[in-house]
PDB file of N, CA and C in Angstrom:
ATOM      1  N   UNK A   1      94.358 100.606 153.400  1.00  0.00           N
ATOM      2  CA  UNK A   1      94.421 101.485 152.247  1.00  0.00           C
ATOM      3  C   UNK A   1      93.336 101.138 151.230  1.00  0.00           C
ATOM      4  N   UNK A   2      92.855  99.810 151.164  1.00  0.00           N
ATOM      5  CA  UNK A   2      92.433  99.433 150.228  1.00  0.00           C
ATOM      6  C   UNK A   2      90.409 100.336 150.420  1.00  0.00           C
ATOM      7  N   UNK A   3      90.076 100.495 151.584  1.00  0.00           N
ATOM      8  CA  UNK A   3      88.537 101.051 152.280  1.00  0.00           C
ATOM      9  C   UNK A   3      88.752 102.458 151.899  1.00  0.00           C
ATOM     10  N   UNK A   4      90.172 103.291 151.579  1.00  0.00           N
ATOM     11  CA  UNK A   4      90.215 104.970 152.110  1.00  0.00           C
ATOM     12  C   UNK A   4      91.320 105.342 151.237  1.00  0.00           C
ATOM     13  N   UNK A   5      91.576 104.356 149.849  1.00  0.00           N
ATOM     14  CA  UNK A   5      92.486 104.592 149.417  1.00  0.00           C
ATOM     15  C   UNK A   5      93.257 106.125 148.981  1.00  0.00           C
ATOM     16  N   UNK A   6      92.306 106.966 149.069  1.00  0.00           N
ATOM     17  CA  UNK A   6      92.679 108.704 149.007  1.00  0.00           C
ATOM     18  C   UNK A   6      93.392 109.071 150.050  1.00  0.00           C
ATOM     19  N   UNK A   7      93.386 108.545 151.181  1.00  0.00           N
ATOM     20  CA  UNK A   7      94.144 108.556 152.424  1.00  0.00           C
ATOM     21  C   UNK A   7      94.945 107.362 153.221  1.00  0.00           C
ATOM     22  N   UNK A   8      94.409 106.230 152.858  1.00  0.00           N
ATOM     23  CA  UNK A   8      95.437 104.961 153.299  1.00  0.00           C
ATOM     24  C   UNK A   8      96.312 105.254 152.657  1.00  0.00           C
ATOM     25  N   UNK A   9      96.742 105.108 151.154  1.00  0.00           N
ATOM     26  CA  UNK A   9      97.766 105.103 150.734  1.00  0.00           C
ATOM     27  C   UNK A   9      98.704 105.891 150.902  1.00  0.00           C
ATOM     28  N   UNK A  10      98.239 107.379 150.703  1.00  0.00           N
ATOM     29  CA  UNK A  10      99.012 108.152 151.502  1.00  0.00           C
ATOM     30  C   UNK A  10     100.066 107.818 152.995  1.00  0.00           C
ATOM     31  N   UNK A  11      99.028 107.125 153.948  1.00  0.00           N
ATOM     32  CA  UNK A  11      99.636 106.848 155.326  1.00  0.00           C
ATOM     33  C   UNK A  11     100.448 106.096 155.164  1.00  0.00           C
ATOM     34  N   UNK A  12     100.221 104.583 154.376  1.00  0.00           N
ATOM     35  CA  UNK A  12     101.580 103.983 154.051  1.00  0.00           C
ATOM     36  C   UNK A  12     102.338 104.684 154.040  1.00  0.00           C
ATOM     37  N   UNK A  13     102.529 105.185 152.607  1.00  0.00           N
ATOM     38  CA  UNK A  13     103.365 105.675 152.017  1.00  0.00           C
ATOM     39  C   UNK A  13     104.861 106.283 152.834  1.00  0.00           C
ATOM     40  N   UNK A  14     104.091 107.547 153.676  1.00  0.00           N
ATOM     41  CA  UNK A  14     104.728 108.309 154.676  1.00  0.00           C
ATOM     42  C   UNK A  14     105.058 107.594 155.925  1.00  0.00           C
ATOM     43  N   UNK A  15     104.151 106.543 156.246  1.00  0.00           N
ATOM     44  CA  UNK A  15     104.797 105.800 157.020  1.00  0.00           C
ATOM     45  C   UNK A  15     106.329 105.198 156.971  1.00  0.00           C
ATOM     46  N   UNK A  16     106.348 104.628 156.178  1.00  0.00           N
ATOM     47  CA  UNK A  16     107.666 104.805 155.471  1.00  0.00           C
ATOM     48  C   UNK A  16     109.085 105.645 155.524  1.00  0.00           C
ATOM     49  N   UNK A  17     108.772 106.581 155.230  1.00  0.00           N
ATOM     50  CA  UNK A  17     109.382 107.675 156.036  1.00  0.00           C
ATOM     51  C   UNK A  17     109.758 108.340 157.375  1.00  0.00           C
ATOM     52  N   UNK A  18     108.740 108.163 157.642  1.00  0.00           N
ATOM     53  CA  UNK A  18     108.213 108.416 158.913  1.00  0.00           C
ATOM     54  C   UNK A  18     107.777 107.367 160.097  1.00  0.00           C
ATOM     55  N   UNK A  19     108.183 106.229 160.039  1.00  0.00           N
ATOM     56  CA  UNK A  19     108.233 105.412 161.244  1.00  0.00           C
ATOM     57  C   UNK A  19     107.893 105.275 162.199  1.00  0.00           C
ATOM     58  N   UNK A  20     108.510 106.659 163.537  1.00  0.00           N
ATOM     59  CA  UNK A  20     107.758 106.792 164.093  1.00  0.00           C
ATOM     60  C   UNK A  20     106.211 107.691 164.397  1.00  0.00           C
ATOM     61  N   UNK A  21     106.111 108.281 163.468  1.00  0.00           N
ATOM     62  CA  UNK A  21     104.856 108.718 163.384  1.00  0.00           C
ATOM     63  C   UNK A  21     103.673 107.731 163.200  1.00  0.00           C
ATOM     64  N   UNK A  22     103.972 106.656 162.759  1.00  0.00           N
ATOM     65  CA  UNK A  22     102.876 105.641 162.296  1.00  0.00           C
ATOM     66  C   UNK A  22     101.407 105.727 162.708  1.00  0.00           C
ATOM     67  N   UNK A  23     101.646 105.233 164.052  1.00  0.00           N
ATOM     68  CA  UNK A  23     100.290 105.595 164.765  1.00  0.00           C
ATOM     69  C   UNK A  23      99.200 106.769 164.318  1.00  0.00           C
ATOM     70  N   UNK A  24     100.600 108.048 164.523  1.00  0.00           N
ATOM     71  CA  UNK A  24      99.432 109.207 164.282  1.00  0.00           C
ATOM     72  C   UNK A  24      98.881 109.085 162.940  1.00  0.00           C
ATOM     73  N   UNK A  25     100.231 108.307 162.168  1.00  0.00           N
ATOM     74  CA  UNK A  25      99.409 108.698 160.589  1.00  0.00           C
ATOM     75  C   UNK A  25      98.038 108.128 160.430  1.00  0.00           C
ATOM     76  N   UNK A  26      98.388 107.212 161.338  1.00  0.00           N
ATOM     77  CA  UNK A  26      96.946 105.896 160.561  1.00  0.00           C
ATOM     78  C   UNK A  26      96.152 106.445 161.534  1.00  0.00           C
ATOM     79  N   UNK A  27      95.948 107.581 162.420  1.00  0.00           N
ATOM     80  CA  UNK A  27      94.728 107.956 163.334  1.00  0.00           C
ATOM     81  C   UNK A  27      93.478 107.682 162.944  1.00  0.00           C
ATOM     82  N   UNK A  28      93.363 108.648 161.508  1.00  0.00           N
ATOM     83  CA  UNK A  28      92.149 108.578 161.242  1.00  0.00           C
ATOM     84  C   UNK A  28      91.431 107.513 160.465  1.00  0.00           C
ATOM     85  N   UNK A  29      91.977 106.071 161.078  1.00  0.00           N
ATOM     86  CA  UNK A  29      91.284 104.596 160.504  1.00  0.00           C
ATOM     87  C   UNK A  29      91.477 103.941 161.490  1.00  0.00           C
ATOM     88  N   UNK A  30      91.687 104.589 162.967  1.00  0.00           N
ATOM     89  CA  UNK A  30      91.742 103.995 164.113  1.00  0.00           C
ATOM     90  C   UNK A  30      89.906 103.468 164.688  1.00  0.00           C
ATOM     91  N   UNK A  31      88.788 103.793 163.354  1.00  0.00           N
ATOM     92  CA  UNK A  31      87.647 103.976 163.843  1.00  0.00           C
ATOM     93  C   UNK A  31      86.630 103.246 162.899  1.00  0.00           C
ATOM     94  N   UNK A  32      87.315 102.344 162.062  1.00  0.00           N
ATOM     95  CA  UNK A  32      87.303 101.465 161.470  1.00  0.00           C
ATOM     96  C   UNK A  32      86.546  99.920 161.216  1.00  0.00           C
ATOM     97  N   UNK A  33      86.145  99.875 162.497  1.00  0.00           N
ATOM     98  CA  UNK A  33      85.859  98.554 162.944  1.00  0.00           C
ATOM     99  C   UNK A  33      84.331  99.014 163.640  1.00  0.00           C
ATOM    100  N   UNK A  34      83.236  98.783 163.128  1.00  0.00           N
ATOM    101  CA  UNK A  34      81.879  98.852 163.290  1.00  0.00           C
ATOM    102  C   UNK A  34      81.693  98.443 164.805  1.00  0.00           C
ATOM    103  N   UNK A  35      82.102  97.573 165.447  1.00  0.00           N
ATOM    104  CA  UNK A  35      81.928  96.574 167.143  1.00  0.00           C
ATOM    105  C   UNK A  35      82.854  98.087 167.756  1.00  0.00           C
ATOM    106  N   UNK A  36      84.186  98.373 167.301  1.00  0.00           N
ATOM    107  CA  UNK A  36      84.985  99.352 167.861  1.00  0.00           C
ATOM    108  C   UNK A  36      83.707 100.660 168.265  1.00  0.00           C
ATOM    109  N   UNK A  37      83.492 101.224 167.389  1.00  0.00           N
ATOM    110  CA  UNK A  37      83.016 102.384 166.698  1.00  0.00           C
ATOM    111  C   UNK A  37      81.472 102.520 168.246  1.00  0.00           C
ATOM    112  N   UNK A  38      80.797 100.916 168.238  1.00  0.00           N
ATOM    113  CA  UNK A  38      79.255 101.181 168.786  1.00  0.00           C
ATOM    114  C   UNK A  38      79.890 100.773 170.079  1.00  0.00           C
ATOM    115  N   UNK A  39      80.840 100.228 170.517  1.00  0.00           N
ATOM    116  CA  UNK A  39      81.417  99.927 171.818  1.00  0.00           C
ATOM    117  C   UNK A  39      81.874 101.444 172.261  1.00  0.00           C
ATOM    118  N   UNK A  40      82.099 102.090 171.823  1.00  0.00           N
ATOM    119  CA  UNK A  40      82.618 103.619 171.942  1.00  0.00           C
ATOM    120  C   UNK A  40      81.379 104.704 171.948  1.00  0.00           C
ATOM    121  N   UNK A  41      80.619 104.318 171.393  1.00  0.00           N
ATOM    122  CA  UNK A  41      79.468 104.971 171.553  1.00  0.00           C
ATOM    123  C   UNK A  41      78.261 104.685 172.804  1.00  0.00           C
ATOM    124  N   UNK A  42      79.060 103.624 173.232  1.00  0.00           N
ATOM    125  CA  UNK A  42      78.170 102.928 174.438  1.00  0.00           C
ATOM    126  C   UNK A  42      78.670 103.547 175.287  1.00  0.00           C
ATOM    127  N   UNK A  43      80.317 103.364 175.233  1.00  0.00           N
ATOM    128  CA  UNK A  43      80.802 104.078 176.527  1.00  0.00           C
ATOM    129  C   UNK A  43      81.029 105.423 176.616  1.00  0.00           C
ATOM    130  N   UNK A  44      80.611 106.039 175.636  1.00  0.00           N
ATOM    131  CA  UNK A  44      79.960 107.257 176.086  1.00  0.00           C
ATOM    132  C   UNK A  44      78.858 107.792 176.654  1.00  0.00           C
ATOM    133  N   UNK A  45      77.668 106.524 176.781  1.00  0.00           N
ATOM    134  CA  UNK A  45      76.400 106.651 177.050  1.00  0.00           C
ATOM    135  C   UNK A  45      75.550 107.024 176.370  1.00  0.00           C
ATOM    136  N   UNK A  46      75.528 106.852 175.181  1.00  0.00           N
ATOM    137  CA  UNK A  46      74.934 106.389 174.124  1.00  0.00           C
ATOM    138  C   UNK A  46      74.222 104.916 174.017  1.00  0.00           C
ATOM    139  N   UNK A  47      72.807 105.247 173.485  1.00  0.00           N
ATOM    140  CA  UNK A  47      72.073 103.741 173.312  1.00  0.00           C
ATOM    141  C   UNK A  47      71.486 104.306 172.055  1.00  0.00           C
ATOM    142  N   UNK A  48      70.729 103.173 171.859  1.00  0.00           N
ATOM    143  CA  UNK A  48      69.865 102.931 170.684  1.00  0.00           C
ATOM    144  C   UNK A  48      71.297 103.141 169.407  1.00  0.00           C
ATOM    145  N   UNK A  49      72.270 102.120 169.539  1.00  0.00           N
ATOM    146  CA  UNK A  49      73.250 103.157 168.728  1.00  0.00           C
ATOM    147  C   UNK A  49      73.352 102.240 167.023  1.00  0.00           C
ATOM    148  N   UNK A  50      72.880 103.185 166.421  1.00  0.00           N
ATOM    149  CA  UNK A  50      73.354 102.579 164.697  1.00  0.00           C
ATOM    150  C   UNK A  50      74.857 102.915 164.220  1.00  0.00           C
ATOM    151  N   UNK A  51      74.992 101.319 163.692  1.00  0.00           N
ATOM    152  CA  UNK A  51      76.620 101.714 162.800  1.00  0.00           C
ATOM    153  C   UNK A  51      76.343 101.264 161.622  1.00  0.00           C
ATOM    154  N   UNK A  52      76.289 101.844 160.404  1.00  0.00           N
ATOM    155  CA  UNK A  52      75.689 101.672 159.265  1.00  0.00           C
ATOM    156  C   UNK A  52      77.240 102.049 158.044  1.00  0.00           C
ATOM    157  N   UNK A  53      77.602 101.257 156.941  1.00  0.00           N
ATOM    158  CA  UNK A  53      78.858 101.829 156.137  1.00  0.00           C
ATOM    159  C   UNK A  53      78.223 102.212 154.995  1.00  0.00           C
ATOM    160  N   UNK A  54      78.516 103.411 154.246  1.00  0.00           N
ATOM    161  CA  UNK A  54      78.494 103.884 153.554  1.00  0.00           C
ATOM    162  C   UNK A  54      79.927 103.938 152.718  1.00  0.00           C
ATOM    163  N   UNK A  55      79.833 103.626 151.210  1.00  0.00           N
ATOM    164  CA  UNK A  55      80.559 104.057 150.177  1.00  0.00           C
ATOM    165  C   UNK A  55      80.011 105.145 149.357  1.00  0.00           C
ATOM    166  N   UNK A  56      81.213 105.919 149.396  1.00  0.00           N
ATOM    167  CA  UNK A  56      81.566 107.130 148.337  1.00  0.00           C
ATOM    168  C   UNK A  56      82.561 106.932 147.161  1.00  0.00           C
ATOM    169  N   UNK A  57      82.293 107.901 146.480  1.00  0.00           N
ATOM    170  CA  UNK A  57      83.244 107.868 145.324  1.00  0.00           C
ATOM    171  C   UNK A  57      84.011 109.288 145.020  1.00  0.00           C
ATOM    172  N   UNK A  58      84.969 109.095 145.415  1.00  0.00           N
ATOM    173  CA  UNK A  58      85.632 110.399 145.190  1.00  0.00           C
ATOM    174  C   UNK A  58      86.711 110.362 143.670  1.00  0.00           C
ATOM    175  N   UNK A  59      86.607 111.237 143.002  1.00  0.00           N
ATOM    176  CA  UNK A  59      87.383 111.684 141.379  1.00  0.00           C
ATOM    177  C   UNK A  59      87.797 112.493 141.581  1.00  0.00           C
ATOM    178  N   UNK A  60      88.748 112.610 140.538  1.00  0.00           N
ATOM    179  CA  UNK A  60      89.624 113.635 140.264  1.00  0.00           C
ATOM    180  C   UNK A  60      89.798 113.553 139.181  1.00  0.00           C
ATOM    181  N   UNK A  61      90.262 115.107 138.120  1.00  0.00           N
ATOM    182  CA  UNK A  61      90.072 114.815 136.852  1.00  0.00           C
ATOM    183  C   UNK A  61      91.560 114.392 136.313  1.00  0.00           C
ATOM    184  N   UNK A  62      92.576 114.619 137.714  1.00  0.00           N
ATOM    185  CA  UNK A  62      93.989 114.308 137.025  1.00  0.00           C
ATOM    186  C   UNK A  62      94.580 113.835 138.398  1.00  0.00           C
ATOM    187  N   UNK A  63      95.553 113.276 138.795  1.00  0.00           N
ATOM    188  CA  UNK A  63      96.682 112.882 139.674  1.00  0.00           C
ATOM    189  C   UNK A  63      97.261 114.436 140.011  1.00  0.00           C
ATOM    190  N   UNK A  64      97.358 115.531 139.581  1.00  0.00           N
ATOM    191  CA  UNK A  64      97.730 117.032 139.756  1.00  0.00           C
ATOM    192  C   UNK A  64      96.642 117.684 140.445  1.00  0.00           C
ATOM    193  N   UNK A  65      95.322 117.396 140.247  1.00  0.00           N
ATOM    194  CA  UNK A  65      94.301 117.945 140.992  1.00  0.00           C
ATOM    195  C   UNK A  65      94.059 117.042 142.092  1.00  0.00           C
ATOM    196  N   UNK A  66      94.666 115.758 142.151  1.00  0.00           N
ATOM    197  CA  UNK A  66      94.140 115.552 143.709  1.00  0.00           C
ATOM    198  C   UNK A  66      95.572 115.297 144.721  1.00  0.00           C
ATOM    199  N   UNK A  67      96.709 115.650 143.836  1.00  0.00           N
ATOM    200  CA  UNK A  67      97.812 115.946 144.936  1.00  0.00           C
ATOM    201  C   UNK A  67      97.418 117.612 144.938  1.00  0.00           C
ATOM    202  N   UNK A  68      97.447 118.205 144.214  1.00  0.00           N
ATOM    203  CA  UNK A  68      97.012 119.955 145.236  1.00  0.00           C
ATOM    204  C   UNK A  68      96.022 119.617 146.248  1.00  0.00           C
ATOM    205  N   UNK A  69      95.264 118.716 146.204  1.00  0.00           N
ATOM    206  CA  UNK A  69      93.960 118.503 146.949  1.00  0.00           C
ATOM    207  C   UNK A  69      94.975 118.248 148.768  1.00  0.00           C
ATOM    208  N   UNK A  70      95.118 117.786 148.185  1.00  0.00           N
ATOM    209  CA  UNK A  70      96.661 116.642 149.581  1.00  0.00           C
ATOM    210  C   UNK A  70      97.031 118.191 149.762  1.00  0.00           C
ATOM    211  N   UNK A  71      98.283 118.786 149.519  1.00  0.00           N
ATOM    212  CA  UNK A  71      98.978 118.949 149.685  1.00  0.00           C
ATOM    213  C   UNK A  71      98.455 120.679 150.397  1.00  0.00           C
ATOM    214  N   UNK A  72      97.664 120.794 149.977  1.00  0.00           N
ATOM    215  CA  UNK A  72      97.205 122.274 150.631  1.00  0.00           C
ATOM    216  C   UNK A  72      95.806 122.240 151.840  1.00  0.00           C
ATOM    217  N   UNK A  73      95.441 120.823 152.176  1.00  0.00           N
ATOM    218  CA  UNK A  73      94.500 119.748 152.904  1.00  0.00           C
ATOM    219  C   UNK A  73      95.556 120.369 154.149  1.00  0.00           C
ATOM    220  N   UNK A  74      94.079 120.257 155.457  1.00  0.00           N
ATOM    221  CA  UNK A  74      94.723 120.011 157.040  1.00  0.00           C
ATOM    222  C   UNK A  74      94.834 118.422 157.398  1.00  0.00           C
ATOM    223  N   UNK A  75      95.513 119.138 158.390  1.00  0.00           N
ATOM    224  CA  UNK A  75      95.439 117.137 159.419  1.00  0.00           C
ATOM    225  C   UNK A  75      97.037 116.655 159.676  1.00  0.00           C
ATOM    226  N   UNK A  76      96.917 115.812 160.179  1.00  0.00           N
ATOM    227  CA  UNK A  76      98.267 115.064 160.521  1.00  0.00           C
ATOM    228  C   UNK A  76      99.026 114.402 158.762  1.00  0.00           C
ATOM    229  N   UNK A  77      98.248 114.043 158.157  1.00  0.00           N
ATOM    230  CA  UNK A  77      98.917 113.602 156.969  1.00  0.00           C
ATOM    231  C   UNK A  77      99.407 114.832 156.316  1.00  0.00           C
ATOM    232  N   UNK A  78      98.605 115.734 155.942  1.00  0.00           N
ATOM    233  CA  UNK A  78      99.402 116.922 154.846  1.00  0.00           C
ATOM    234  C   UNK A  78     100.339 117.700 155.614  1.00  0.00           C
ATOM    235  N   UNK A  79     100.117 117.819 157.003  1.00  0.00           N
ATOM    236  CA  UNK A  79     101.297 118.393 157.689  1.00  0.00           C
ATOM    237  C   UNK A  79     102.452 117.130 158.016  1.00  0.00           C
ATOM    238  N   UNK A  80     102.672 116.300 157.850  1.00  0.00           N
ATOM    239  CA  UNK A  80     103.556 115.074 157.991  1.00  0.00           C
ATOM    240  C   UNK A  80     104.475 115.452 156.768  1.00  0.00           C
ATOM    241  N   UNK A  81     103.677 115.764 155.710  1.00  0.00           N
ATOM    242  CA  UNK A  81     104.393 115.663 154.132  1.00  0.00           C
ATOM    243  C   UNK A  81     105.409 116.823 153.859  1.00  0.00           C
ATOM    244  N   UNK A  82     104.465 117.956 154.400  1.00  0.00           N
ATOM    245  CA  UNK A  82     104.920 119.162 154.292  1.00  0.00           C
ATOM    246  C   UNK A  82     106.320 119.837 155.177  1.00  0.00           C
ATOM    247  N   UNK A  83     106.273 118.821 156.240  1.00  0.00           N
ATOM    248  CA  UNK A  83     107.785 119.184 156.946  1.00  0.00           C
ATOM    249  C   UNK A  83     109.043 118.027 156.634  1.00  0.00           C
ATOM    250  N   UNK A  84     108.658 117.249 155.509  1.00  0.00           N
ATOM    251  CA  UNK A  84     109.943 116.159 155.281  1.00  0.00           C
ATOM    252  C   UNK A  84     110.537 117.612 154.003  1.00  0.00           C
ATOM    253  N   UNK A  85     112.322 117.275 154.246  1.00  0.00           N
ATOM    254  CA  UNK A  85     112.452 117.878 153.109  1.00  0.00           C
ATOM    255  C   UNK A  85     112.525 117.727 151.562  1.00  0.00           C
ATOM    256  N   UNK A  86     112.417 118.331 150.478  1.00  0.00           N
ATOM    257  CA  UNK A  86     112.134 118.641 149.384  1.00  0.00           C
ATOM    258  C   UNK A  86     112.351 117.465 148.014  1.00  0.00           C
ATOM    259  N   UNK A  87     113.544 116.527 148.277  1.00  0.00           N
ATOM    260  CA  UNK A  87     113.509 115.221 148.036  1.00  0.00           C
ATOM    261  C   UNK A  87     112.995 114.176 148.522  1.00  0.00           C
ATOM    262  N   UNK A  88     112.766 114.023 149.576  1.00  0.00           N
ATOM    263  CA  UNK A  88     111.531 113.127 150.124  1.00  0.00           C
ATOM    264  C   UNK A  88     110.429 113.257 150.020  1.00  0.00           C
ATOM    265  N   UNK A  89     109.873 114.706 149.854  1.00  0.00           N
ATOM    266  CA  UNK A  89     108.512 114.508 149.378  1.00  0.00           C
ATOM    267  C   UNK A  89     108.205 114.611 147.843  1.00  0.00           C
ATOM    268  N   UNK A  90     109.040 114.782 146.573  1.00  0.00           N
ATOM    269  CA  UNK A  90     108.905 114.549 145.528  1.00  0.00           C
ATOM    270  C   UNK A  90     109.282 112.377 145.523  1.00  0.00           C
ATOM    271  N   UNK A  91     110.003 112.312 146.636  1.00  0.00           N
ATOM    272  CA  UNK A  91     110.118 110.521 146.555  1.00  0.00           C
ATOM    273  C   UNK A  91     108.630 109.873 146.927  1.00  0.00           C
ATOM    274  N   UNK A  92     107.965 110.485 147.915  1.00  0.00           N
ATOM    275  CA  UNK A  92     106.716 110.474 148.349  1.00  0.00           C
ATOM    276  C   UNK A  92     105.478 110.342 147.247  1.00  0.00           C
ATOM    277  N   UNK A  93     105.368 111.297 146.383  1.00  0.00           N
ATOM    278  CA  UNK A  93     104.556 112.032 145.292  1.00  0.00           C
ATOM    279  C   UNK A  93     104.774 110.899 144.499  1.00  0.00           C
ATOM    280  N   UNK A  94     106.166 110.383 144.011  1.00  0.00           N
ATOM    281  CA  UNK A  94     105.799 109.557 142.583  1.00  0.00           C
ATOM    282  C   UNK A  94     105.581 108.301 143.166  1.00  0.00           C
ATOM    283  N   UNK A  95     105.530 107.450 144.558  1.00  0.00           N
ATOM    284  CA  UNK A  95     105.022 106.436 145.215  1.00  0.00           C
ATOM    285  C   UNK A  95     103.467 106.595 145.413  1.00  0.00           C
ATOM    286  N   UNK A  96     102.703 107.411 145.829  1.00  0.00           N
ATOM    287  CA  UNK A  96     102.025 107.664 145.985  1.00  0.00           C
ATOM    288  C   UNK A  96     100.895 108.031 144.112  1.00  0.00           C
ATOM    289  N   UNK A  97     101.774 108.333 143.167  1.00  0.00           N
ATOM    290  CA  UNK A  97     101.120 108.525 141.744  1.00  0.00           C
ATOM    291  C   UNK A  97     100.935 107.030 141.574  1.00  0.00           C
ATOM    292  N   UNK A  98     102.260 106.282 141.551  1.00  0.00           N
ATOM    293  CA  UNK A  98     102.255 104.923 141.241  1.00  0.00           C
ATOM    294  C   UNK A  98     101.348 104.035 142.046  1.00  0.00           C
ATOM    295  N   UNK A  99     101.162 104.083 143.086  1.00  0.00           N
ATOM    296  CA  UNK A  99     100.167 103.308 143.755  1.00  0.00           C
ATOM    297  C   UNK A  99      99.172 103.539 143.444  1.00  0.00           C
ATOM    298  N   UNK A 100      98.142 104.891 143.240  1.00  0.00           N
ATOM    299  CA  UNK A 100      97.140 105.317 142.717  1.00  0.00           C
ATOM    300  C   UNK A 100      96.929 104.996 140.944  1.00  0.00           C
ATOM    301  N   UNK A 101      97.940 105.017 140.420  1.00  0.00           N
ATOM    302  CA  UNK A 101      97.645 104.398 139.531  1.00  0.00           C
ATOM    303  C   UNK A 101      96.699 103.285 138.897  1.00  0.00           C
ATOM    304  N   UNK A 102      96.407 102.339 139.677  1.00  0.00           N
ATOM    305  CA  UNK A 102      95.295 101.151 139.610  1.00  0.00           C
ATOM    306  C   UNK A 102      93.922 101.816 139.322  1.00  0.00           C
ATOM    307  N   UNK A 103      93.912 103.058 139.931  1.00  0.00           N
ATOM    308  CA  UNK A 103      92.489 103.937 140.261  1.00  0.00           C
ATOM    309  C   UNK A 103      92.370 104.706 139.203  1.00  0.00           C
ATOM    310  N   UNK A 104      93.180 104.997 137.888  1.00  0.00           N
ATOM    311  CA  UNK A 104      93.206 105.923 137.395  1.00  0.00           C
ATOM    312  C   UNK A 104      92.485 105.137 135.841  1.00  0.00           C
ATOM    313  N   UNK A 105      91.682 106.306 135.550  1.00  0.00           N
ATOM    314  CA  UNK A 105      90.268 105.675 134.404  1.00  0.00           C
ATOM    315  C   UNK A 105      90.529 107.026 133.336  1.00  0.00           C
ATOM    316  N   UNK A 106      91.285 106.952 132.337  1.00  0.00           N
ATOM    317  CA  UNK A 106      91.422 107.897 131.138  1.00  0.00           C
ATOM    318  C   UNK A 106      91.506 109.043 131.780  1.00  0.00           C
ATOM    319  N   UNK A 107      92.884 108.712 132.336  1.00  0.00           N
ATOM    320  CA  UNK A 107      93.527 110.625 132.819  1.00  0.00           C
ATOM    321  C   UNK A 107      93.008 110.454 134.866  1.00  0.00           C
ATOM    322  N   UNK A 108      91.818 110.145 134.584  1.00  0.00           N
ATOM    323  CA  UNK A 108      91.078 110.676 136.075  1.00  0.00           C
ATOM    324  C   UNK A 108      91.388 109.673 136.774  1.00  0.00           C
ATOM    325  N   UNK A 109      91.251 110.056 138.283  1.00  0.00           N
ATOM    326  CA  UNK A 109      91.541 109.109 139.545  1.00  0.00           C
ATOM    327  C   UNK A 109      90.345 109.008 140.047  1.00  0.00           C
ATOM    328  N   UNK A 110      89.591 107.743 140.220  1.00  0.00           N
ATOM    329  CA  UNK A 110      88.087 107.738 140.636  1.00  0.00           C
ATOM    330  C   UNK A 110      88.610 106.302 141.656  1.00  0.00           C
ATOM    331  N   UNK A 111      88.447 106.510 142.779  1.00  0.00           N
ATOM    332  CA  UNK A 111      88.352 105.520 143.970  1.00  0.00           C
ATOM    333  C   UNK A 111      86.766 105.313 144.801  1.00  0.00           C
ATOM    334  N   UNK A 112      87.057 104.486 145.540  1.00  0.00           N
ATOM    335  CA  UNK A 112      85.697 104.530 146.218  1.00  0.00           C
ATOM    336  C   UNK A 112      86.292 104.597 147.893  1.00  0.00           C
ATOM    337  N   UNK A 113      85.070 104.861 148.610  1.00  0.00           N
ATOM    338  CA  UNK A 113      85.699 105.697 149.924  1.00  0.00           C
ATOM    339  C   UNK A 113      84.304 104.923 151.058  1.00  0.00           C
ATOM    340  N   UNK A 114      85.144 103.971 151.682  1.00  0.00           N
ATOM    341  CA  UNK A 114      84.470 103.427 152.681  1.00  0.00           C
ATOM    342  C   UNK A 114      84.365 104.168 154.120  1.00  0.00           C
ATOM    343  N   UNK A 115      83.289 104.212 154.596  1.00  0.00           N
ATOM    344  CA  UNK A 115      83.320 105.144 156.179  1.00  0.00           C
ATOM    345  C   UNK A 115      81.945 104.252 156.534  1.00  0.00           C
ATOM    346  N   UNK A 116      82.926 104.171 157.933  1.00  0.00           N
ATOM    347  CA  UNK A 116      81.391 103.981 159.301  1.00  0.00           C
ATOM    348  C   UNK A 116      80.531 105.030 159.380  1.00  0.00           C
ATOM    349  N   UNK A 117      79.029 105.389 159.705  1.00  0.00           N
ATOM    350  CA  UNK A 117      77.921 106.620 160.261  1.00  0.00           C
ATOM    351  C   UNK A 117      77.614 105.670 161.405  1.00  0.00           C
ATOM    352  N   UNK A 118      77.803 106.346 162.701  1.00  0.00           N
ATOM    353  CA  UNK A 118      77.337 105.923 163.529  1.00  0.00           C
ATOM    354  C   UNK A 118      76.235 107.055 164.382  1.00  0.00           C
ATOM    355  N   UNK A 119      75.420 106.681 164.939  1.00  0.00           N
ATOM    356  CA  UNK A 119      74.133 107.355 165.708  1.00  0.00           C
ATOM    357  C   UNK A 119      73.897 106.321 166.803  1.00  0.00           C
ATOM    358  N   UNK A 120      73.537 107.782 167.686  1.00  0.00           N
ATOM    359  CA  UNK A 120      72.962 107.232 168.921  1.00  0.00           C
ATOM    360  C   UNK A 120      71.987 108.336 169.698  1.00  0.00           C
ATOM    361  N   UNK A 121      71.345 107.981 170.558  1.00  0.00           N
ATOM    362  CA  UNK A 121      70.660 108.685 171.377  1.00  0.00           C
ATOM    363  C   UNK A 121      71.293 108.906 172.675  1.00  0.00           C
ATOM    364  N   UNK A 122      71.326 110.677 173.913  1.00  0.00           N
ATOM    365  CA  UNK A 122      71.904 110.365 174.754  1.00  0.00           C
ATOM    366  C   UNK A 122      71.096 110.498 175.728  1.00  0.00           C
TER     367      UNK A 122
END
């Protein structure tokens, strides 16, 4: 959570809830690991292969603009949220405010957003 916190935390979170879903939640940090990432790119037949990390910074001007962001978002997480019912996902929302909280700078939510770029030639 701490590399993707706009989306780790989230996965906790629902993990939680959701138990056995775990796996799927955390899919998209299954790719995480730079050796993972160019070992995968090898065995695709890929050479010359670069894995390079880049940080981003993603804001928001309120905790309301980046749960609409979530909550109307594709993927396994916003559809995870969207089929618990109506008290669990307001239990969800204020775990998820409170954890984000640390991130939050006069009103706004400003995190930083770690990702692998990987390249190769085929």
């Amino acid at each position: 959570a701490r590399r993707a916190p706009q989306w780790g935390i989230l996965a906790e979170t629902l993990s939680q809830y959701l138990p056995d879903e775990r796996d799927v939640l955390h899919l998209s940090f299954a790719l995480a690991n730079p050796t993972g990432l160019e070992s995968l790119f090898a065995s695709a037949g890929f050479r010359e292969i670069r894995v390079h990390q880049e940080t981003r910074e993603a804001r928001f001007d309120s905790f309301a603009e980046y749960w609409a962001s979530f909550e109307t978002a594709t993927g396994s997480l916003p559809q995870a949220y969207r089929a618990l019912p109506g008290p669990t996902r307001h239990a969800v929302q204020d775990q998820v405010r409170t954890r984000l909280s640390e991130y939050e700078l006069e009103g706004r939510v400003v995190m930083g957003l770690e990702m692998l770029i990987a390249a190769g030639r085929a």
